[in-house]
N, C-alpha and C. Protein backbone atom coordinates (compact mmCIF):
# COMPACT_ATOMS: atom_id res chain seq x y z
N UNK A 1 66.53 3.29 -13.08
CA UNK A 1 65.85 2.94 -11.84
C UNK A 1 64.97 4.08 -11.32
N UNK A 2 65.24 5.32 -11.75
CA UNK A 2 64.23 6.32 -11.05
C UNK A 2 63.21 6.89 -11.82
N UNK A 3 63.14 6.33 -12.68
CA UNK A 3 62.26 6.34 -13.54
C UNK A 3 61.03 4.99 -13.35
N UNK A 4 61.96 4.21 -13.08
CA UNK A 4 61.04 2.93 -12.50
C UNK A 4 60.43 3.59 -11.20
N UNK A 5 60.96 3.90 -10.32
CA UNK A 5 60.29 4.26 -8.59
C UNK A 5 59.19 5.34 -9.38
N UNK A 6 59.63 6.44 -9.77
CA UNK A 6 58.60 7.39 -9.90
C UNK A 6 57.30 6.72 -10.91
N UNK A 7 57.62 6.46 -11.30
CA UNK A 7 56.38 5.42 -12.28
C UNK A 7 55.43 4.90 -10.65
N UNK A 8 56.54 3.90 -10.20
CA UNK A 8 55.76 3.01 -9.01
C UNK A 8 55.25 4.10 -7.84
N UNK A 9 55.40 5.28 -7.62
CA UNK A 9 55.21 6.04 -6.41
C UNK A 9 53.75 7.07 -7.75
N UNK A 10 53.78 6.78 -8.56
CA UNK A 10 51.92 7.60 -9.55
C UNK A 10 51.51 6.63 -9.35
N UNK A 11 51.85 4.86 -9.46
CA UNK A 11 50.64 3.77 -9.60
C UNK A 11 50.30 3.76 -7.90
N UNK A 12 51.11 4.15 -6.89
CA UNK A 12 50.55 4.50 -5.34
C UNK A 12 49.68 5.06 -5.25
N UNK A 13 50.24 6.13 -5.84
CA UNK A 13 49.12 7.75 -5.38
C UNK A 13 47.71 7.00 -6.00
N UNK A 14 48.21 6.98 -6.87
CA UNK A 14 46.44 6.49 -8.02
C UNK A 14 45.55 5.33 -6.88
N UNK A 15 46.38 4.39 -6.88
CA UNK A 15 45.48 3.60 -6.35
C UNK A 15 45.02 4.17 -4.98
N UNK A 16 45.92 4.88 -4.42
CA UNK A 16 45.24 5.50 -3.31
C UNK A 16 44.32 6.54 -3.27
N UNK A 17 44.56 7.39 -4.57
CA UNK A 17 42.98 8.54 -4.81
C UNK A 17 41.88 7.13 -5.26
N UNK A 18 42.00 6.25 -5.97
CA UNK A 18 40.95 5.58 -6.62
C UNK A 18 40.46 5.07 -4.78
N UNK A 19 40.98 4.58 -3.97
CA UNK A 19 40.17 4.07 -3.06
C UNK A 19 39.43 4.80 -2.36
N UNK A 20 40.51 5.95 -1.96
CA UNK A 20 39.59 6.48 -1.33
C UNK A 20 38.23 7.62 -2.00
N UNK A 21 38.46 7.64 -3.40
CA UNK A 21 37.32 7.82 -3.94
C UNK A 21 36.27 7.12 -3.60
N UNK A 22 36.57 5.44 -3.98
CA UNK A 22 35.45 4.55 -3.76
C UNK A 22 34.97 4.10 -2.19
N UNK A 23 35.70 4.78 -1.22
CA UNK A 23 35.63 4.91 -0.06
C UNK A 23 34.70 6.20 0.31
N UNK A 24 34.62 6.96 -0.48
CA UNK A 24 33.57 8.38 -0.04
C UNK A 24 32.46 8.02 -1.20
N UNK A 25 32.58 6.66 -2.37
CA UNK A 25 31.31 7.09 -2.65
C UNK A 25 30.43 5.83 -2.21
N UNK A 26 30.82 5.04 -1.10
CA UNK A 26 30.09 3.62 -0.45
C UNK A 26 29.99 4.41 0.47
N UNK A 27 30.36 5.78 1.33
CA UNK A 27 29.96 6.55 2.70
C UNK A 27 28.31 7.36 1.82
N UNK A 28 28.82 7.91 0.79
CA UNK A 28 27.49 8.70 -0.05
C UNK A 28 26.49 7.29 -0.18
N UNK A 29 26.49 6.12 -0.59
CA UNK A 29 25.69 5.52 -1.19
C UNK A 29 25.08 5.19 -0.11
N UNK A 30 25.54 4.56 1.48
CA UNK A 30 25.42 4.29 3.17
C UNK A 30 24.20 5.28 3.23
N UNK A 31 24.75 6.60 3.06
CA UNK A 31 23.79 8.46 3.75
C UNK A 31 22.62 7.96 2.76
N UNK A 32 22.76 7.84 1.49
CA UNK A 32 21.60 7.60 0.59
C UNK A 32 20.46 6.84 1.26
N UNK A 33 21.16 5.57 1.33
CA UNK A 33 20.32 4.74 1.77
C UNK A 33 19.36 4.89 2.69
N UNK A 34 20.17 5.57 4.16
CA UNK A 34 19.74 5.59 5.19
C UNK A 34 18.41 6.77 5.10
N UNK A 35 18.50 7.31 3.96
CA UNK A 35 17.80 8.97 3.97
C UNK A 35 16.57 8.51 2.91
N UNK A 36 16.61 7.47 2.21
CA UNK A 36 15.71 6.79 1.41
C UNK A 36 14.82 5.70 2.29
N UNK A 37 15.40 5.46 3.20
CA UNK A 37 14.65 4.19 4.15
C UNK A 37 14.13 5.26 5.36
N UNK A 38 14.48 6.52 5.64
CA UNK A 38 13.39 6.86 6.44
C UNK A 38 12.39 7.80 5.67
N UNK A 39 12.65 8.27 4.72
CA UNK A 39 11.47 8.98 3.87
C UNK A 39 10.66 7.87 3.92
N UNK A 40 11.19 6.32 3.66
CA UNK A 40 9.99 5.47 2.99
C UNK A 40 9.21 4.92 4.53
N UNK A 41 9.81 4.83 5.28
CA UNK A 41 9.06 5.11 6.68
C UNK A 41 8.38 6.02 7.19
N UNK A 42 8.91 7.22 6.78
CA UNK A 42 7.33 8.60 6.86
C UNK A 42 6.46 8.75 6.24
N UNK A 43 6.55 7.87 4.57
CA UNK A 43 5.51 7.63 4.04
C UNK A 43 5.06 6.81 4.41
N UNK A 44 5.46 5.55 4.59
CA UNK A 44 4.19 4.27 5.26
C UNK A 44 3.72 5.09 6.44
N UNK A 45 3.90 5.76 7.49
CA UNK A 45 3.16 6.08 8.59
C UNK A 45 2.27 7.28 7.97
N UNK A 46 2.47 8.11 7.14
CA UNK A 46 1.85 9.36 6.53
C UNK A 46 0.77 8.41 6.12
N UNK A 47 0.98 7.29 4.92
CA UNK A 47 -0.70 6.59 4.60
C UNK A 47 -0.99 5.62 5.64
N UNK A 48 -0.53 5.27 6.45
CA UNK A 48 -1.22 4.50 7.80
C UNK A 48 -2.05 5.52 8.36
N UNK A 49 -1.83 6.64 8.41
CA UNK A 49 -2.48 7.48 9.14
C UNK A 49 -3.86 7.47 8.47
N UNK A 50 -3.61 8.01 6.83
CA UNK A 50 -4.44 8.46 6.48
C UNK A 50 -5.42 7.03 6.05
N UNK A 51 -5.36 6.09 5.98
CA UNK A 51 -6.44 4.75 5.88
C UNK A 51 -6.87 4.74 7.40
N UNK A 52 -6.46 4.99 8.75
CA UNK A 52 -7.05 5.14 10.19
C UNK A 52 -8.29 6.00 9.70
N UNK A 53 -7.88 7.04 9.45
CA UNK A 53 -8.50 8.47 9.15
C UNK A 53 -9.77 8.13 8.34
N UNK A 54 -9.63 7.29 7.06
CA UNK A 54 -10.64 7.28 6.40
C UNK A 54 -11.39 6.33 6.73
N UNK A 55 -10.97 4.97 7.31
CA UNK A 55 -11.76 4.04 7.95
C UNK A 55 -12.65 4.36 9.38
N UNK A 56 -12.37 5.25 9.94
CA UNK A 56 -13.08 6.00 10.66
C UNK A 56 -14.07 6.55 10.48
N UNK A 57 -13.96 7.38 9.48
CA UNK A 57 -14.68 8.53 8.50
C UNK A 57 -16.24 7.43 8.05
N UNK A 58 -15.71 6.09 7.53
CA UNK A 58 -16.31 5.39 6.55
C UNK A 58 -17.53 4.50 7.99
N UNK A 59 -16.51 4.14 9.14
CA UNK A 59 -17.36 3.56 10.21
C UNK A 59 -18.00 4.60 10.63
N UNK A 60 -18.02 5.90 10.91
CA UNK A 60 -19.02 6.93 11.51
C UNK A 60 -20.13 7.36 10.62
N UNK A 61 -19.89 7.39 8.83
CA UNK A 61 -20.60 8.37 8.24
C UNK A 61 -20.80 6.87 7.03
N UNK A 62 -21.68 5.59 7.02
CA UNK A 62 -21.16 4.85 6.21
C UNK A 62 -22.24 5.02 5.25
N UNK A 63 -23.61 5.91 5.40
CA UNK A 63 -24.66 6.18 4.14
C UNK A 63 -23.62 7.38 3.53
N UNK A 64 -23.24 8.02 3.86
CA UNK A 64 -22.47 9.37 3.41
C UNK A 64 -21.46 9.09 2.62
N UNK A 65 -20.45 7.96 2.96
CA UNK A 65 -19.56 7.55 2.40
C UNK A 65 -19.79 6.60 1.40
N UNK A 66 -21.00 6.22 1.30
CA UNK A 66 -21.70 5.20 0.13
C UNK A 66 -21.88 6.32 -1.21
N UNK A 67 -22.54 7.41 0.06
CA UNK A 67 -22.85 8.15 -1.50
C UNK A 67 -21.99 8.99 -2.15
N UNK A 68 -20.94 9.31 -1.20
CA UNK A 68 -19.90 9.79 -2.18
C UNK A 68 -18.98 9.08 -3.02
N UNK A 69 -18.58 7.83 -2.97
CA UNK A 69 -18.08 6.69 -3.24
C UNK A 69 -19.03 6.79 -4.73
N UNK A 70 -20.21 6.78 -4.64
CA UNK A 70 -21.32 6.37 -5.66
C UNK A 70 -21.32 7.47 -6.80
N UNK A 71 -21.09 8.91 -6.21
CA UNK A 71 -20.55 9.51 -7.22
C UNK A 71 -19.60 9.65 -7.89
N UNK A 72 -18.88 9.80 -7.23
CA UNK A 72 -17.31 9.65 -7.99
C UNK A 72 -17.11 8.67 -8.95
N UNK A 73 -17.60 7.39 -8.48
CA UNK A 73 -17.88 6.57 -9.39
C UNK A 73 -18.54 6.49 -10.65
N UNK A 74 -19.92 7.46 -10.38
CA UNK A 74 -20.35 7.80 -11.75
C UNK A 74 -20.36 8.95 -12.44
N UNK A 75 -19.06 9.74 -11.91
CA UNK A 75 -18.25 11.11 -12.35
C UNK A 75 -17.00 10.68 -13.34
N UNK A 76 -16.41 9.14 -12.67
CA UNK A 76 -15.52 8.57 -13.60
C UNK A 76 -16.12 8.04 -14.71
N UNK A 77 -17.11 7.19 -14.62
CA UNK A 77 -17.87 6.22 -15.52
C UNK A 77 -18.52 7.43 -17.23
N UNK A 78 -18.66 8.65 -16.32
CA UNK A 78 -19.32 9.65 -17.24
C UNK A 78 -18.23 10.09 -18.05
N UNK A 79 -16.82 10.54 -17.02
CA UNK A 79 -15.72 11.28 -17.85
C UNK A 79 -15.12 9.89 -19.12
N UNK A 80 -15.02 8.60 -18.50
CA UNK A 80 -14.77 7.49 -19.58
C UNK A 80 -15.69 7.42 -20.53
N UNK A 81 -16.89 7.50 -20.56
CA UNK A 81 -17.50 7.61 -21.55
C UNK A 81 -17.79 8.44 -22.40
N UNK A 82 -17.85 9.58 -22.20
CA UNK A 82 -17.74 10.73 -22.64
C UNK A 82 -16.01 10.94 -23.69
N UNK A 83 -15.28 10.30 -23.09
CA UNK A 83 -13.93 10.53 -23.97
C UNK A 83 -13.72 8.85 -25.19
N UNK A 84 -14.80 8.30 -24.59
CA UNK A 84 -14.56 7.46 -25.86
C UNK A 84 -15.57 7.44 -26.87
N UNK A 85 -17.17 8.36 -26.42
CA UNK A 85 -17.61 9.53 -27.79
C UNK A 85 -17.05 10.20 -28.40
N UNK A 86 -16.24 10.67 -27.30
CA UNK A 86 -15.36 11.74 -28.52
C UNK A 86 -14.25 11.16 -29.35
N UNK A 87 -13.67 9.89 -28.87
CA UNK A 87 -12.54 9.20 -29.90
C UNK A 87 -13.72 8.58 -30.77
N UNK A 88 -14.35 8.19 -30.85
CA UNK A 88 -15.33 7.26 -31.89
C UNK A 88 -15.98 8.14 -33.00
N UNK A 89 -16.46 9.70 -32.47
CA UNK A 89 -17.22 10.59 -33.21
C UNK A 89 -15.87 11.17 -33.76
N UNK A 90 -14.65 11.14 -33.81
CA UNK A 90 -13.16 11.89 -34.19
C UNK A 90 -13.04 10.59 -35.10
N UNK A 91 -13.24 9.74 -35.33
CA UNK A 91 -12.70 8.73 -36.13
C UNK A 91 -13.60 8.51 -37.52
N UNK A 92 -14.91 8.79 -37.26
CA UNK A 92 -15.85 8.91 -38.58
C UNK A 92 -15.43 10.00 -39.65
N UNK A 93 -14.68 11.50 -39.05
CA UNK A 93 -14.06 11.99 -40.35
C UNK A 93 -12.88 12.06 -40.32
């Protein structure tokens, strides 16, 4: 018989470290959450800000913002083309 109790008083303990394990790691996963949902709220207001900012920029300065828009555009268009001369002229030898 005391071999039976002590058996039954480790399957206690156990189940009681196992809960309250899984009891501190649903408090960790809770903190997670809560610390992941306001980062992702300082980022939506961080780029809310910054589309105010540029739509502003774009209603005050909108020849300025055409033409920078216009370059960049054909700064990308140049760097894409330019790298698929060089894969096409790399493939002839």
């Amino acid at each position: 018989m005391n071999a039976m109790n002590d058996m039954q008083a480790t399957l206690d303990t156990t189940r009681k470290l196992a809960a309250d394990a899984l009891d501190r790691a649903s408090a960790s996963m809770k903190d997670l959450r809560s610390g992941m949902t306001d980062r992702a709220g300082a980022a939506q207001r961080y780029l809310g800000d910054y589309a105010r900012t540029g739509s502003r920029y774009v209603t005050e300065n909108p020849l300025k913002s055409a033409l920078v828009a216009a370059a960049v555009g054909a700064a990308v268009a140049g760097l894409i083309i330019a790298l698929r001369h060089r894969e096409d002229r790399d493939s002839w030898f």
